[in-house]
N, C-alpha and C. Protein backbone atom coordinates (compact mmCIF):
# COMPACT_ATOMS: atom_id res chain seq x y z
N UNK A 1 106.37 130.24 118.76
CA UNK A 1 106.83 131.38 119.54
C UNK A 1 106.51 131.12 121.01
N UNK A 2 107.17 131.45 121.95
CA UNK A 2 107.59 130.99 123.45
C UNK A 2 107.11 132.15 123.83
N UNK A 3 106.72 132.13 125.46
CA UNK A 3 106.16 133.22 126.29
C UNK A 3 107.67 133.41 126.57
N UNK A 4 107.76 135.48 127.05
CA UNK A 4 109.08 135.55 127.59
C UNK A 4 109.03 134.91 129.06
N UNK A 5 110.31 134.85 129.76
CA UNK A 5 110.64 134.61 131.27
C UNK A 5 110.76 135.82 131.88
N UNK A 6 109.91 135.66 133.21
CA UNK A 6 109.91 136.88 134.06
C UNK A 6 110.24 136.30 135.51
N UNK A 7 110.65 137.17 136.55
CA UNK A 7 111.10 136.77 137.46
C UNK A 7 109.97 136.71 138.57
N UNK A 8 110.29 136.58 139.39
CA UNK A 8 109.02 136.38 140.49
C UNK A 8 108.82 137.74 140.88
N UNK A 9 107.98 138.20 140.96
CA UNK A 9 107.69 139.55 141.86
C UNK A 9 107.36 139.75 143.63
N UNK A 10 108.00 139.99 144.23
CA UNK A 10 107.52 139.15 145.65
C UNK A 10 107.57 140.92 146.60
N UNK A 11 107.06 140.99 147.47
CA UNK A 11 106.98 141.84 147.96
C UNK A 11 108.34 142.02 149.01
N UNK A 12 108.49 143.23 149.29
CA UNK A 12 110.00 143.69 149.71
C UNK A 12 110.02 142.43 151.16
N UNK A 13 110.97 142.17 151.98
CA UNK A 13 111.93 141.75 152.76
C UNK A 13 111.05 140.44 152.49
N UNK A 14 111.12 139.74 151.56
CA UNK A 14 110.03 138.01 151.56
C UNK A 14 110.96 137.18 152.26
N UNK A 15 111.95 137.35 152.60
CA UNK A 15 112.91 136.55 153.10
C UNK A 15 112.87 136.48 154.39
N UNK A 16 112.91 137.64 155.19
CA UNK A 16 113.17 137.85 156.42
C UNK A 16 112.49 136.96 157.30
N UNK A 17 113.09 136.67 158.63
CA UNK A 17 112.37 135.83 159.68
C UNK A 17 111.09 136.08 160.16
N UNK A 18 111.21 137.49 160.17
CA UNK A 18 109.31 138.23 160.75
C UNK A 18 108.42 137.87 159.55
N UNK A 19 108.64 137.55 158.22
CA UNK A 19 107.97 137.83 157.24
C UNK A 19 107.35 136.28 156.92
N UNK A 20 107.45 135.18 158.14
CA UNK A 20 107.20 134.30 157.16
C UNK A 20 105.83 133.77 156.32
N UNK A 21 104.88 134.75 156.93
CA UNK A 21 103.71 134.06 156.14
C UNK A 21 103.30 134.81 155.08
N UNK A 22 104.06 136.10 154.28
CA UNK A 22 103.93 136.67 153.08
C UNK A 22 104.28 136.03 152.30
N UNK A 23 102.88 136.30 151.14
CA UNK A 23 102.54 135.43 150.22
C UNK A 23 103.33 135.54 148.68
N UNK A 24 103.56 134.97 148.10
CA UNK A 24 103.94 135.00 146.71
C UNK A 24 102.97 135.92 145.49
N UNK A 25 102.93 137.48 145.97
CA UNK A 25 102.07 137.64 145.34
C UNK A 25 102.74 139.05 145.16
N UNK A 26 102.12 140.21 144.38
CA UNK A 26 102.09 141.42 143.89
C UNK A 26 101.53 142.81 144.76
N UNK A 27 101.79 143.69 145.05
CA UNK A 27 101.22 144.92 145.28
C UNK A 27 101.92 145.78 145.29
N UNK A 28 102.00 146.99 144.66
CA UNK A 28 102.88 147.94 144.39
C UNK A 28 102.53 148.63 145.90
N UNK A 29 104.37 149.25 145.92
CA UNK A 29 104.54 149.76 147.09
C UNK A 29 104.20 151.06 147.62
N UNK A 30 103.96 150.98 148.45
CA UNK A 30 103.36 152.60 148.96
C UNK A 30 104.21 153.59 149.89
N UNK A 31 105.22 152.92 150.53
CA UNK A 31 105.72 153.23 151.89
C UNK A 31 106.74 154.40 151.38
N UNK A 32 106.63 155.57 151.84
CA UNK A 32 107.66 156.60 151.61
C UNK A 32 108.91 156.20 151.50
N UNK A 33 109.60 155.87 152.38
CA UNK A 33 110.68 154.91 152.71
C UNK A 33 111.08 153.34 152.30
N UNK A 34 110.50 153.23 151.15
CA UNK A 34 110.24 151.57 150.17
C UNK A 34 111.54 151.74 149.64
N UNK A 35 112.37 150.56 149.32
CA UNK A 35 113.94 150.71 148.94
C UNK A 35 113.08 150.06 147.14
N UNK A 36 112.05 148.98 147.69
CA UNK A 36 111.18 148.71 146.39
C UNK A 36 110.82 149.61 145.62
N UNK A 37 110.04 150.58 146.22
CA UNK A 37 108.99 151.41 144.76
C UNK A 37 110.57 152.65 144.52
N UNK A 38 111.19 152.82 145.08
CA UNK A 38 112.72 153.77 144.10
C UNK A 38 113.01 152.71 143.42
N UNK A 39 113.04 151.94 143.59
CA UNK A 39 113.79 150.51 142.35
C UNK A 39 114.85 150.37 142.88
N UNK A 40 115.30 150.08 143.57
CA UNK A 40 116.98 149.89 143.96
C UNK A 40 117.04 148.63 143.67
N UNK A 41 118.42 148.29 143.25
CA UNK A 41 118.79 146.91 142.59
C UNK A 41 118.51 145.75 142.75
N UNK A 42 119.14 146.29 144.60
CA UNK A 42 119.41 144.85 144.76
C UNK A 42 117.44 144.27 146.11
N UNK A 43 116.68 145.55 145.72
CA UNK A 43 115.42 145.15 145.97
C UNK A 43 114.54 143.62 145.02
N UNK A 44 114.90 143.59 144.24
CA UNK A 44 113.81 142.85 143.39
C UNK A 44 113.52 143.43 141.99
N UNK A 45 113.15 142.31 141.57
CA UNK A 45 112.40 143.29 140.15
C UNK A 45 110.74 143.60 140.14
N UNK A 46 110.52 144.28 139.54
CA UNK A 46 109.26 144.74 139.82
C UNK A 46 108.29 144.90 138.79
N UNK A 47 107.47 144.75 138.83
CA UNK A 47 106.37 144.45 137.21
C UNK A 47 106.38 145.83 136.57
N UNK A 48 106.81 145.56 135.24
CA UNK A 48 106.84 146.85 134.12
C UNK A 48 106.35 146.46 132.66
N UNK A 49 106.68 147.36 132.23
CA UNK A 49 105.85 147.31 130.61
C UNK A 49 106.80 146.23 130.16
N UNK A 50 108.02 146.72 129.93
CA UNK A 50 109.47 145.69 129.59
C UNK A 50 108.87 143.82 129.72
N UNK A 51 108.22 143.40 130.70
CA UNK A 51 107.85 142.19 130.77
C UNK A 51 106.82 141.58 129.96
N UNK A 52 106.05 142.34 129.09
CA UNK A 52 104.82 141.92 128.50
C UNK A 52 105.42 141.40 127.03
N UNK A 53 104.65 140.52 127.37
CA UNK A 53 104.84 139.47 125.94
C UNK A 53 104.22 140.10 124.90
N UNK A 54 104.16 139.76 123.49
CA UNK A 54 104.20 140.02 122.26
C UNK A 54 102.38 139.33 122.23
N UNK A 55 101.56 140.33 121.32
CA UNK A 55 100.08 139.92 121.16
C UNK A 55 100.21 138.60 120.56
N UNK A 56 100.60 137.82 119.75
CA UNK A 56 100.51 136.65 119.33
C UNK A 56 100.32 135.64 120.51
N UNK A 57 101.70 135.98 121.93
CA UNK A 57 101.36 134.85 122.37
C UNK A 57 100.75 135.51 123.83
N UNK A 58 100.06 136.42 124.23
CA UNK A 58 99.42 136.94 125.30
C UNK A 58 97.85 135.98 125.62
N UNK A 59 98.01 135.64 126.72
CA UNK A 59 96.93 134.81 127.02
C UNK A 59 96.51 133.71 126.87
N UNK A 60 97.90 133.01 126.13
CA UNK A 60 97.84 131.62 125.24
C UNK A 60 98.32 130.61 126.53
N UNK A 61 97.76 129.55 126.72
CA UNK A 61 98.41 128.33 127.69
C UNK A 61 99.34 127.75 126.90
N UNK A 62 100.13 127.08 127.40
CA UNK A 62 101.14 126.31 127.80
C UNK A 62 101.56 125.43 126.42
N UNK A 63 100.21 124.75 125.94
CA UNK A 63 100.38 124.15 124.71
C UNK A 63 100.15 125.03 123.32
N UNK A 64 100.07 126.45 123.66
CA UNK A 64 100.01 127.41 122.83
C UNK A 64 98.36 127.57 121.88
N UNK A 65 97.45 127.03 122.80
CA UNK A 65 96.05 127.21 122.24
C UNK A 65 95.42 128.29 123.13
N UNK A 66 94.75 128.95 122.83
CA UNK A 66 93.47 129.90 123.73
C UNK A 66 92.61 129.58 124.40
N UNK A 67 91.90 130.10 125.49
CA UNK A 67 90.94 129.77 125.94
C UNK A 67 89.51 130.28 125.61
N UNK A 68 88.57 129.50 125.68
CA UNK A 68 87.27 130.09 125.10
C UNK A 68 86.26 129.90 125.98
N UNK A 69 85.60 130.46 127.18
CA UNK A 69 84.31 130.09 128.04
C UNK A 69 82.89 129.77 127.36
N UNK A 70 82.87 128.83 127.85
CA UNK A 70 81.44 128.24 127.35
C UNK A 70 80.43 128.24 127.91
N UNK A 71 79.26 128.72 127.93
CA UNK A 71 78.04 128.46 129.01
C UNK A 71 76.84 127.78 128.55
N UNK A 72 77.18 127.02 127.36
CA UNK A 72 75.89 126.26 126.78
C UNK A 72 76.76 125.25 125.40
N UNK A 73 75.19 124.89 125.18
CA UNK A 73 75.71 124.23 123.99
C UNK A 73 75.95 124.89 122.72
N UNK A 74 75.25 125.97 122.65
CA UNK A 74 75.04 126.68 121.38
C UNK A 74 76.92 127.31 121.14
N UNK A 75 76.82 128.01 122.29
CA UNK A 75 78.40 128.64 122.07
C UNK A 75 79.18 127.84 121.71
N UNK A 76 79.19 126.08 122.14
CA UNK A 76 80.07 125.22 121.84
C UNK A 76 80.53 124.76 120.43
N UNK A 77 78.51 124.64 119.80
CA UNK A 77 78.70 124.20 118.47
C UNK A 77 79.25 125.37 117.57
N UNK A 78 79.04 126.44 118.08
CA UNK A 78 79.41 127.86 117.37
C UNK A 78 80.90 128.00 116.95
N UNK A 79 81.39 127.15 118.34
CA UNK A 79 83.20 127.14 118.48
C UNK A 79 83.72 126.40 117.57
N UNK A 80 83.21 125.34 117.81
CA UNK A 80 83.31 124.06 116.87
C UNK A 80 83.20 124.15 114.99
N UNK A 81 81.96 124.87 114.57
CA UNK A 81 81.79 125.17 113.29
C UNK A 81 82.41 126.10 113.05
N UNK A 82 83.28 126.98 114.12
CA UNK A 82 84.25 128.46 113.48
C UNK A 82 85.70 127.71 112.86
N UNK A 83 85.96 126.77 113.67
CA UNK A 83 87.12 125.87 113.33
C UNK A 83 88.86 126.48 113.76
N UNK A 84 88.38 127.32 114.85
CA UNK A 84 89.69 127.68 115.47
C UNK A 84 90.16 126.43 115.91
N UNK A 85 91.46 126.78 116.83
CA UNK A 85 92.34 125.23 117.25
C UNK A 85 91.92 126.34 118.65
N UNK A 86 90.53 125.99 119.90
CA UNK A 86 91.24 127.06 120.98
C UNK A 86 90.87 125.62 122.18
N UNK A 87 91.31 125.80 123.55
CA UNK A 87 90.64 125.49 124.43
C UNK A 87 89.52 125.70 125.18
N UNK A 88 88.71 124.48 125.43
CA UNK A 88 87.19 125.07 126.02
C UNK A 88 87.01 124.57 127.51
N UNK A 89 86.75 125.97 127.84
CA UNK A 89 86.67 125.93 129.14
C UNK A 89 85.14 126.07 130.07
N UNK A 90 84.91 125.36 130.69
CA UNK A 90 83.28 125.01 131.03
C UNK A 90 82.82 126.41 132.14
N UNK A 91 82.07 127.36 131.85
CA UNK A 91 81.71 128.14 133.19
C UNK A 91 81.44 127.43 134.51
N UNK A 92 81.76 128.34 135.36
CA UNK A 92 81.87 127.67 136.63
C UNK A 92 80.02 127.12 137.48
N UNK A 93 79.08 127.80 136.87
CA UNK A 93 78.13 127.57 137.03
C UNK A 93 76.97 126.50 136.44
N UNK A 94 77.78 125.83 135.53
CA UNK A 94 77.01 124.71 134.56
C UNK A 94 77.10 123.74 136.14
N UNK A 95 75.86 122.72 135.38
CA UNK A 95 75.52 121.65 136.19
C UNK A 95 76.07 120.62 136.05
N UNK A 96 76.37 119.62 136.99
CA UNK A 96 77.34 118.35 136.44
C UNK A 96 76.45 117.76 135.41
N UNK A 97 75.33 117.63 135.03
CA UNK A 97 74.50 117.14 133.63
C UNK A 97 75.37 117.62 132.16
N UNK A 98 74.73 119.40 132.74
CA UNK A 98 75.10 119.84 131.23
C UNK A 98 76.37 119.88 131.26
N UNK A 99 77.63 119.72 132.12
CA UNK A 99 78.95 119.17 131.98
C UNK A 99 79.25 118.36 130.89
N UNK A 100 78.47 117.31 131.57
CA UNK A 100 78.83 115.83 130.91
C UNK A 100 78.29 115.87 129.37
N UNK A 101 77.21 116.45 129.13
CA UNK A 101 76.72 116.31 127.93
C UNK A 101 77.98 117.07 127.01
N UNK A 102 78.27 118.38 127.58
CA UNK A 102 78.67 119.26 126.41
C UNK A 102 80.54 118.37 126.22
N UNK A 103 80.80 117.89 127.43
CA UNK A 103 82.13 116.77 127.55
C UNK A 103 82.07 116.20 126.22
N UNK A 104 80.72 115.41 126.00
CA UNK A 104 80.90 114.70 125.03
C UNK A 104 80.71 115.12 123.75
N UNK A 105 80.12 115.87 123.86
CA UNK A 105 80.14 116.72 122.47
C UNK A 105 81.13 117.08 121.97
N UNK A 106 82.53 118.07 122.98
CA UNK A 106 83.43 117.94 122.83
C UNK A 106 84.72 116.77 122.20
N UNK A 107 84.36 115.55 122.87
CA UNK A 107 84.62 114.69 122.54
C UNK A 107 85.14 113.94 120.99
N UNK A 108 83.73 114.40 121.20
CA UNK A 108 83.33 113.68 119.55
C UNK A 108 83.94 114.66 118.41
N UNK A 109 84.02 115.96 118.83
CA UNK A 109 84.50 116.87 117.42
C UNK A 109 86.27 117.40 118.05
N UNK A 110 87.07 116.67 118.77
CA UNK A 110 88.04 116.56 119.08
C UNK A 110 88.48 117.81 119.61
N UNK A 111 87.60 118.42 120.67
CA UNK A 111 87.99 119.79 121.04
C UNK A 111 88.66 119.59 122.95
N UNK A 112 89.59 119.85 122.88
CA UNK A 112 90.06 119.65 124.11
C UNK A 112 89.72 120.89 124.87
N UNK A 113 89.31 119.86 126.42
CA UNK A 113 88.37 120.86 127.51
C UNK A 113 89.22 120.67 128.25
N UNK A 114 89.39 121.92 129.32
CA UNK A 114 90.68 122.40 130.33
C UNK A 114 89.91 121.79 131.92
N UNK A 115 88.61 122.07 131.90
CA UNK A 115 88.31 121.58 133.01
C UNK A 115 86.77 120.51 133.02
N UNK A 116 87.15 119.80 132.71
CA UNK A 116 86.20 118.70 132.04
C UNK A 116 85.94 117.97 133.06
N UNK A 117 84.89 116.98 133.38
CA UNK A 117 84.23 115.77 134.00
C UNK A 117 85.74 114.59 134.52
């Protein structure tokens, strides 16, 4: 099962010459006078319920596995002996040591890490 396609959400006039350093990003509109927050057509599309994917594949990457944060070894072997298929992803605060160690641990029980050594 495939994630649906959604369109870009970009904030009203992204085109215009004054506008060029607005970013590719989201914020619902506020401005009394927004042709965006009435919805008019030919504004853009705009983030709604209609766009949300189905729970099966919500939150799933690309190769259709999950992600799982890790902050030790224990959680790892925990992951490992549950025997899901997910991706492991290293907290941002581990040390390049315990990186490398839990890398290989990984390794060895064929668990693919998203942001690894």
């Amino acid at each position: 099962m495939n994630k649906k396609k959604h369109p870009r959400f970009l904030v009203p006039n992204y085109g215009a010459r004054k506008r060029k350093r607005v970013q590719y990003r989201w914020r619902a509109q506020r401005g009394i006078d927004s042709k965006k927050r009435v919805k008019k057509k030919e504004s853009g599309a705009s983030p709604s319920i209609g766009y949300k994917n189905s729970d099966a594949v919500r939150y799933a990457r690309s190769d259709g596995t999950f992600e799982a944060l890790v902050h030790n070894e224990t959680e790892l072997r925990d992951l490992i002996s549950a025997g899901e298929r997910k991706t492991v992803v290293f907290a941002h605060d581990l040390s390049s040591r315990k990186r490398v160690m839990l890398q290989k641990i990984a390794e060895q029980s064929n668990v693919k890490v998203a942001n690894g050594v």
